[in-house]
C-alpha atoms as a PDB file:
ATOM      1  CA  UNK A   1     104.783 158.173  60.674  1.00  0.00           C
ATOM      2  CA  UNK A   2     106.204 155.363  58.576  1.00  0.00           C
ATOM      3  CA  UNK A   3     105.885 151.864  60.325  1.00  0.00           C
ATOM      4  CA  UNK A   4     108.177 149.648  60.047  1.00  0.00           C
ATOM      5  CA  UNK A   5     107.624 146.985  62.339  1.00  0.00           C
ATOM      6  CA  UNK A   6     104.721 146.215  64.956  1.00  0.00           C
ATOM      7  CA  UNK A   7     104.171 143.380  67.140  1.00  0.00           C
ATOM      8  CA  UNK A   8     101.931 142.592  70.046  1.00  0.00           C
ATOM      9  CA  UNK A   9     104.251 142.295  73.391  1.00  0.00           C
ATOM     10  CA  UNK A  10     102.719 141.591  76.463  1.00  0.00           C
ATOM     11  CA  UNK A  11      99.072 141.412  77.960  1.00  0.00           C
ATOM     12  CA  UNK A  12      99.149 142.999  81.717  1.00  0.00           C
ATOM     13  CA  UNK A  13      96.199 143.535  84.573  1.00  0.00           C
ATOM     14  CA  UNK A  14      98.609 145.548  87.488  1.00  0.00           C
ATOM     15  CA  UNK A  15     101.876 147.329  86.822  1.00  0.00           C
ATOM     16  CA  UNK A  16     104.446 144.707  87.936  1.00  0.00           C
ATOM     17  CA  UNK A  17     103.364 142.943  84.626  1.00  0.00           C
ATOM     18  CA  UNK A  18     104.173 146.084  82.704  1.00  0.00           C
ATOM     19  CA  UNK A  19     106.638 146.701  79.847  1.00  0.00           C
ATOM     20  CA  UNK A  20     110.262 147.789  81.618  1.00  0.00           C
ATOM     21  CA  UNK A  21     111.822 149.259  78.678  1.00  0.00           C
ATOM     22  CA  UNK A  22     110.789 152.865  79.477  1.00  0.00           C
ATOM     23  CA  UNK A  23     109.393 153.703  75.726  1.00  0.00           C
ATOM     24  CA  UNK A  24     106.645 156.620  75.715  1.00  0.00           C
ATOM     25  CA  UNK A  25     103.245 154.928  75.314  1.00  0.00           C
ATOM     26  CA  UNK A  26      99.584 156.229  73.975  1.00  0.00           C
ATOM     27  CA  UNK A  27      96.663 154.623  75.202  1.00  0.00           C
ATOM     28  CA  UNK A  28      93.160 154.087  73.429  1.00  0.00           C
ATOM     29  CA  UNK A  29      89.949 154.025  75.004  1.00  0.00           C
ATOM     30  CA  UNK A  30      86.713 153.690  73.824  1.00  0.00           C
ATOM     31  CA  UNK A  31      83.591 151.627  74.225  1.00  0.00           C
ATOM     32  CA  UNK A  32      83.348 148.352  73.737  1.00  0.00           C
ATOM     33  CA  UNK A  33      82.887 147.503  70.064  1.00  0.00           C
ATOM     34  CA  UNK A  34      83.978 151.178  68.951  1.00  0.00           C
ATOM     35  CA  UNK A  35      86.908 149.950  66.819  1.00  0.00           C
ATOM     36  CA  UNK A  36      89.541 149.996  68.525  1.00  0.00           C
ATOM     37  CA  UNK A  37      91.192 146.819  67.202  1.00  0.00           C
ATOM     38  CA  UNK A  38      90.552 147.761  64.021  1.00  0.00           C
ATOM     39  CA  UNK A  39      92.271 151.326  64.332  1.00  0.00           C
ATOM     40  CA  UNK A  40      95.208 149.393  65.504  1.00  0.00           C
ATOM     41  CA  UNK A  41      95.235 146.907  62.658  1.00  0.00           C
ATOM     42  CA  UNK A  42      94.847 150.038  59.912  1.00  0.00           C
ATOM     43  CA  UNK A  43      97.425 152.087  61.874  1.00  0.00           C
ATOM     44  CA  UNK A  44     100.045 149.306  61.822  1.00  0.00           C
ATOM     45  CA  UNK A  45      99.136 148.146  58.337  1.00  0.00           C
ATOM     46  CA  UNK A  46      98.225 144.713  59.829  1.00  0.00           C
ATOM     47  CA  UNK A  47      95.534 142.022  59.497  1.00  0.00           C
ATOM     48  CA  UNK A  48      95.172 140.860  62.806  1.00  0.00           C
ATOM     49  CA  UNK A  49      97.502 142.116  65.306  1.00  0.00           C
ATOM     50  CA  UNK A  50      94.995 143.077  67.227  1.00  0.00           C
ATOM     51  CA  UNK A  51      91.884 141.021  67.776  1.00  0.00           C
ATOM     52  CA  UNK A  52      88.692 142.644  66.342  1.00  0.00           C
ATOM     53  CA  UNK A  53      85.736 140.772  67.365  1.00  0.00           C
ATOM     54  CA  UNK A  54      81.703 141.060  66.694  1.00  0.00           C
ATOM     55  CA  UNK A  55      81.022 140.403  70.344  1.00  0.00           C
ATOM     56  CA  UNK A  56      81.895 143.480  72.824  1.00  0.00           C
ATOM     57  CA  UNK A  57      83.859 142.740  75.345  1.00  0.00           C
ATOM     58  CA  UNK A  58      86.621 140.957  73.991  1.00  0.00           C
ATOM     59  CA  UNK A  59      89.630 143.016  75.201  1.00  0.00           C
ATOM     60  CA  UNK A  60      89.762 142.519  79.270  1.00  0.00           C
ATOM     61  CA  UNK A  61      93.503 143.175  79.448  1.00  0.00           C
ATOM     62  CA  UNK A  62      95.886 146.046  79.062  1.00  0.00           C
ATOM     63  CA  UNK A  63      97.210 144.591  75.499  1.00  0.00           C
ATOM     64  CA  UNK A  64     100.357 146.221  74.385  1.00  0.00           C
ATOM     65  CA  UNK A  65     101.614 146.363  70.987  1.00  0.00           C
ATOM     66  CA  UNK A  66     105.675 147.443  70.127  1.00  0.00           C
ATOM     67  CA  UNK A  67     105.582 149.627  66.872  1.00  0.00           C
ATOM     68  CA  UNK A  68     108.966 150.287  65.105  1.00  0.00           C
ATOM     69  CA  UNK A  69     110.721 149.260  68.728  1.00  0.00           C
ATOM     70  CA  UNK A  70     110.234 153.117  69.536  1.00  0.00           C
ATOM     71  CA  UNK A  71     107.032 153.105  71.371  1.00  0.00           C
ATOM     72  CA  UNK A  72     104.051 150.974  72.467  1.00  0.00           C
ATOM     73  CA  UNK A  73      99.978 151.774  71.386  1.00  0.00           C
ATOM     74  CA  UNK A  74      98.185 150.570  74.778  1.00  0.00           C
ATOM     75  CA  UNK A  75      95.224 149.012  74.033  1.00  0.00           C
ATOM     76  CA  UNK A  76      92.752 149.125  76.831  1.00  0.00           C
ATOM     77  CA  UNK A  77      89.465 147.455  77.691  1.00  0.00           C
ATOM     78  CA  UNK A  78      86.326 148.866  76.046  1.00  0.00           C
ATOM     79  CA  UNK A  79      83.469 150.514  78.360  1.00  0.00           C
ATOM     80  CA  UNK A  80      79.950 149.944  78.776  1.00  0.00           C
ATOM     81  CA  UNK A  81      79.516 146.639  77.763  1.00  0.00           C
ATOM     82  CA  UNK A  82      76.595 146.074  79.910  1.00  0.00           C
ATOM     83  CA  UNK A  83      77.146 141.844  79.593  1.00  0.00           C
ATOM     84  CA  UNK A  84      79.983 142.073  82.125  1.00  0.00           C
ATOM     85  CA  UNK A  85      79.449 141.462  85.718  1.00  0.00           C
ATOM     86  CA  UNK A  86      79.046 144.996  87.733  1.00  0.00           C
ATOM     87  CA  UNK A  87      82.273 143.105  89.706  1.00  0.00           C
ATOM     88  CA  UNK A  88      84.367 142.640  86.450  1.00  0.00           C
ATOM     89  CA  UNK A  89      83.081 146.376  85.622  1.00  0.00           C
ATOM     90  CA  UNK A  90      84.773 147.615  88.438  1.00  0.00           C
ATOM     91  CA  UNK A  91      88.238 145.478  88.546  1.00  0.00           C
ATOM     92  CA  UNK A  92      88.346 147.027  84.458  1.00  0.00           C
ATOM     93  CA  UNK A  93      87.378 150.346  86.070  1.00  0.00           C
ATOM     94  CA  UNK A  94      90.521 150.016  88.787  1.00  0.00           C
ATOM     95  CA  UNK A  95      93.200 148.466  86.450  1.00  0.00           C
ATOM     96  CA  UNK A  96      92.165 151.435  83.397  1.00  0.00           C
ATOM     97  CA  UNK A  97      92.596 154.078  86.679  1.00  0.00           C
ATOM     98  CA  UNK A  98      95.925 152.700  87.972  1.00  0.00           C
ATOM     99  CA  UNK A  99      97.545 152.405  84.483  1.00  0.00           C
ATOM    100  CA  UNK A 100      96.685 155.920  83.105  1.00  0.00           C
ATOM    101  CA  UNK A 101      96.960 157.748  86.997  1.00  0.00           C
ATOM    102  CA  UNK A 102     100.327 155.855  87.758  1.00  0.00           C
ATOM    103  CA  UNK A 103     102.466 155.276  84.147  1.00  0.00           C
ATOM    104  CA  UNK A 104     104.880 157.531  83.964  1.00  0.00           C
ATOM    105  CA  UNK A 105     105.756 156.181  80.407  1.00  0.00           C
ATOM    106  CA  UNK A 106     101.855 157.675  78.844  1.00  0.00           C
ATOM    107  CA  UNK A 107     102.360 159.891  76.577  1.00  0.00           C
ATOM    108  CA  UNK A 108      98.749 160.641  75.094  1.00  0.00           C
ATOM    109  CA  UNK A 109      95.442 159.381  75.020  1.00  0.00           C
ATOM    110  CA  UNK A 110      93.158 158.434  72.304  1.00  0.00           C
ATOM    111  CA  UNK A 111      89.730 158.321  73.104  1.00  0.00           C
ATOM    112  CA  UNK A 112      87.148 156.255  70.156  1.00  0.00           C
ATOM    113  CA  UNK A 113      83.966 157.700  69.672  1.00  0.00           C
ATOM    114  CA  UNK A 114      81.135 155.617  67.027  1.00  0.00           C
ATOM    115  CA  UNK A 115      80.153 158.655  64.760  1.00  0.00           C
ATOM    116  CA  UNK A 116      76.684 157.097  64.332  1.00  0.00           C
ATOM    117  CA  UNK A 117      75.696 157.399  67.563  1.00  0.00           C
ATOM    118  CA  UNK A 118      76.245 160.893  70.319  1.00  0.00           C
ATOM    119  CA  UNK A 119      78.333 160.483  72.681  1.00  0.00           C
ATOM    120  CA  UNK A 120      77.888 158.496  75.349  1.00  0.00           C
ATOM    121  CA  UNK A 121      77.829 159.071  79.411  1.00  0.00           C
ATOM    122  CA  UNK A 122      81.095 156.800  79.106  1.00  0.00           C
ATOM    123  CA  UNK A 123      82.304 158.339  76.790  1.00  0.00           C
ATOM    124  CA  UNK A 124      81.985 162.153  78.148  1.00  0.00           C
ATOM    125  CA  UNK A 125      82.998 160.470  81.586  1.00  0.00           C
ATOM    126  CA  UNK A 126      86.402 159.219  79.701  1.00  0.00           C
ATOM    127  CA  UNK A 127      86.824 162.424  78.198  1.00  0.00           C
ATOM    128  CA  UNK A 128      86.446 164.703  81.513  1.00  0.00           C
ATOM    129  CA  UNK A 129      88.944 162.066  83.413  1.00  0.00           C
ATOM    130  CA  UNK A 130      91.429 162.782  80.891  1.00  0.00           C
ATOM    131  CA  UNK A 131      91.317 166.356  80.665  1.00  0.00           C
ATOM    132  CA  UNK A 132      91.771 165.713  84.991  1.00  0.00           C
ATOM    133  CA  UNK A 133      94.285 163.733  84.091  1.00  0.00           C
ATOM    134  CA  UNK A 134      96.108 166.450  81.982  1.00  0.00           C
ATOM    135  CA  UNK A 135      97.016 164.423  79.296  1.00  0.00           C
ATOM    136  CA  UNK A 136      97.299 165.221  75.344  1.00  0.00           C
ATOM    137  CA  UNK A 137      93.854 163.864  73.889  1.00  0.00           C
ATOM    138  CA  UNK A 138      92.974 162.415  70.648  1.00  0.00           C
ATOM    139  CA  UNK A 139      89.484 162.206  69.992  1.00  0.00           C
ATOM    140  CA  UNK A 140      88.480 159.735  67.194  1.00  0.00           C
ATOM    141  CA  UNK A 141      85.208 159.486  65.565  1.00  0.00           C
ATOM    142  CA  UNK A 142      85.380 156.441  64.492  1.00  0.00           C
ATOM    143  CA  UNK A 143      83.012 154.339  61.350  1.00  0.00           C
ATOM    144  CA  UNK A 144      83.049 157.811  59.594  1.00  0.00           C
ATOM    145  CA  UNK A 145      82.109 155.629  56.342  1.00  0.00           C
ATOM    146  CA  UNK A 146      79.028 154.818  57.641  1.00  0.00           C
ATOM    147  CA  UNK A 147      78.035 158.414  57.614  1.00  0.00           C
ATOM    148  CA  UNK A 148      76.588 160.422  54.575  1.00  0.00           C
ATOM    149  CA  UNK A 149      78.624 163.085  53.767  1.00  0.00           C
ATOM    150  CA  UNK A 150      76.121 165.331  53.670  1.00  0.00           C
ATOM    151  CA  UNK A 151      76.077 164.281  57.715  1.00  0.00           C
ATOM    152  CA  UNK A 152      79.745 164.871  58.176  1.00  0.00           C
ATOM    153  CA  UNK A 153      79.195 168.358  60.032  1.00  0.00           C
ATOM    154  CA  UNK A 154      76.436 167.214  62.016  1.00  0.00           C
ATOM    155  CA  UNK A 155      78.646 164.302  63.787  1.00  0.00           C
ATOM    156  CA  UNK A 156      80.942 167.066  65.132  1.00  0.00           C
ATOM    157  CA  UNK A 157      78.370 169.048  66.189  1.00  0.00           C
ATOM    158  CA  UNK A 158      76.470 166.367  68.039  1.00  0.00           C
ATOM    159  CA  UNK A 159      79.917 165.901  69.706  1.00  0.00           C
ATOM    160  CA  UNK A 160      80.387 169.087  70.614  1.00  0.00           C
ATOM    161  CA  UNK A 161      76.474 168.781  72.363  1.00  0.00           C
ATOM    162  CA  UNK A 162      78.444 166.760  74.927  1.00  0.00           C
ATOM    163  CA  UNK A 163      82.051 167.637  74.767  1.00  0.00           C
ATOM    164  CA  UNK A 164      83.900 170.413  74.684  1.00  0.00           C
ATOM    165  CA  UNK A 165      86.985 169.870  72.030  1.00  0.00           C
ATOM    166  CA  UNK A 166      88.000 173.722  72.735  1.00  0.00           C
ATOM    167  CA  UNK A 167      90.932 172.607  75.228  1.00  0.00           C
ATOM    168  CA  UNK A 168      94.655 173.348  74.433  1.00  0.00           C
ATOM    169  CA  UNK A 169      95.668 169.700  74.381  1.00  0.00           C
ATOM    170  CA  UNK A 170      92.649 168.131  72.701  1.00  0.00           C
ATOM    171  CA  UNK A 171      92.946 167.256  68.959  1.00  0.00           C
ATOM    172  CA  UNK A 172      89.991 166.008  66.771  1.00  0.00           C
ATOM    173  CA  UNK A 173      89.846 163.666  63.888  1.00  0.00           C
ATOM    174  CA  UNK A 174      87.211 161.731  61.881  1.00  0.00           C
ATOM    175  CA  UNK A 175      88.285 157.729  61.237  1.00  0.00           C
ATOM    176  CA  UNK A 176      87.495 155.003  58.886  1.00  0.00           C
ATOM    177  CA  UNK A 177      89.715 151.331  58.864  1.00  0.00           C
ATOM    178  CA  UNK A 178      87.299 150.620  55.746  1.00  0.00           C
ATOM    179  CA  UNK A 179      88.590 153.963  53.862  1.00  0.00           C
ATOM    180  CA  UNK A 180      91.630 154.441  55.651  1.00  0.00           C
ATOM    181  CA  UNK A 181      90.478 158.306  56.073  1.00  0.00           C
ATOM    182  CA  UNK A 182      92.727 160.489  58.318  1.00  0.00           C
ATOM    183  CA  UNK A 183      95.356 157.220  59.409  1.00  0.00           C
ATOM    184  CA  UNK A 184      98.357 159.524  58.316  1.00  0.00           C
ATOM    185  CA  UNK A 185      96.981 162.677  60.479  1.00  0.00           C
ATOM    186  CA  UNK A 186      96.162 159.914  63.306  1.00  0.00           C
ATOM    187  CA  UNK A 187      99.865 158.760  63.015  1.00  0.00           C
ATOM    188  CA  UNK A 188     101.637 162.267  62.860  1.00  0.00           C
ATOM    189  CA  UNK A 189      99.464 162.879  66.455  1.00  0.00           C
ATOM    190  CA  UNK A 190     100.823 159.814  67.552  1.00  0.00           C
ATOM    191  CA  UNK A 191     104.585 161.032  66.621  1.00  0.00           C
ATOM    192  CA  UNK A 192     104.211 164.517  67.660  1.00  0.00           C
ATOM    193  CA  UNK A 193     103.319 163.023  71.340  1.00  0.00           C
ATOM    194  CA  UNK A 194     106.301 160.392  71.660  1.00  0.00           C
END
């Protein structure tokens, strides 16, 4: 996928404040502080476009971003950021459930996984509502420069402890924004799903 052009477009907490133009769109989830701003930025070759931050929490809106006026990357607020309010835990939890159960207009989701670390009860919880879902999934392990390579098999294996990637419409990819490993297989999943 060759991008041409990427902006950020609108910010949006219940579907009346959605995009109206009808473009296919591919969500990413993740926990908080998994990368997801950063897999943005590498992806569309920008700075800051999206907002990375050191504090967790950060992202508490749907945050879409127009790439090549063809499609949108949805950008949605991390989980398990135990600093938020077990009320603002659950409005995330109903706004991230009405977006991907009611948009016609999602074409995919990419879920962020830290390699450093198994995954999560979040994370596997993410994972299991897509696959109810039934959407195309993208699973990201994310910081893979962090990792020894000698380690490399042992991060898919630990993911495989706690989720099954043996599904017809689950994909699986390693990530780094420092090394910029796998953004050209993360963009032709991206393409192949709009």
């Amino acid at each position: 996928m060759i991008i041409k052009n990427s902006e950020y477009f609108v910010s949006a907490v219940r579907e009346d404040q959605y995009p109206k133009n009808n473009l296919p769109e591919i969500a990413l989830a993740g926990r908080s502080n998994v990368g997801k701003s950063s897999l943005i930025n590498t992806l569309l070759k920008r700075k800051n476009l999206a907002r990375t931050s050191s504090q967790p929490g950060k992202t508490q809106t749907l945050n879409f971003y127009l790439v090549n006026d063809q499609f949108f990357l949805v950008d949605v607020p991390g989980y398990g950021y135990a600093k938020v309010s077990q009320k603002k835990r659950q409005e995330f939890g109903e706004m991230i459930q009405d977006y991907l159960e009611t948009r016609p207009n999602l074409k995919g989701l990419i879920i962020l996984i830290d390699s450093r670390h198994e995954p999560t009860k979040d994370d596997v919880a993410m994972y299991e509502y897509a696959q109810y879902l039934n959407l195309p999934i993208l699973v990201v392990c994310t910081k893979i420069d962090k990792i020894k390579k000698s380690q490399l098999n042992k991060v898919k294996a630990n993911l495989q402890k706690k989720i099954n990637l043996n599904y017809q419409h689950v994909s699986f990819i390693t990530f780094s924004s420092v090394t910029r490993e796998n953004v050209s297989e993360l963009g032709n999943w991206i393409e192949d799903k709009i």
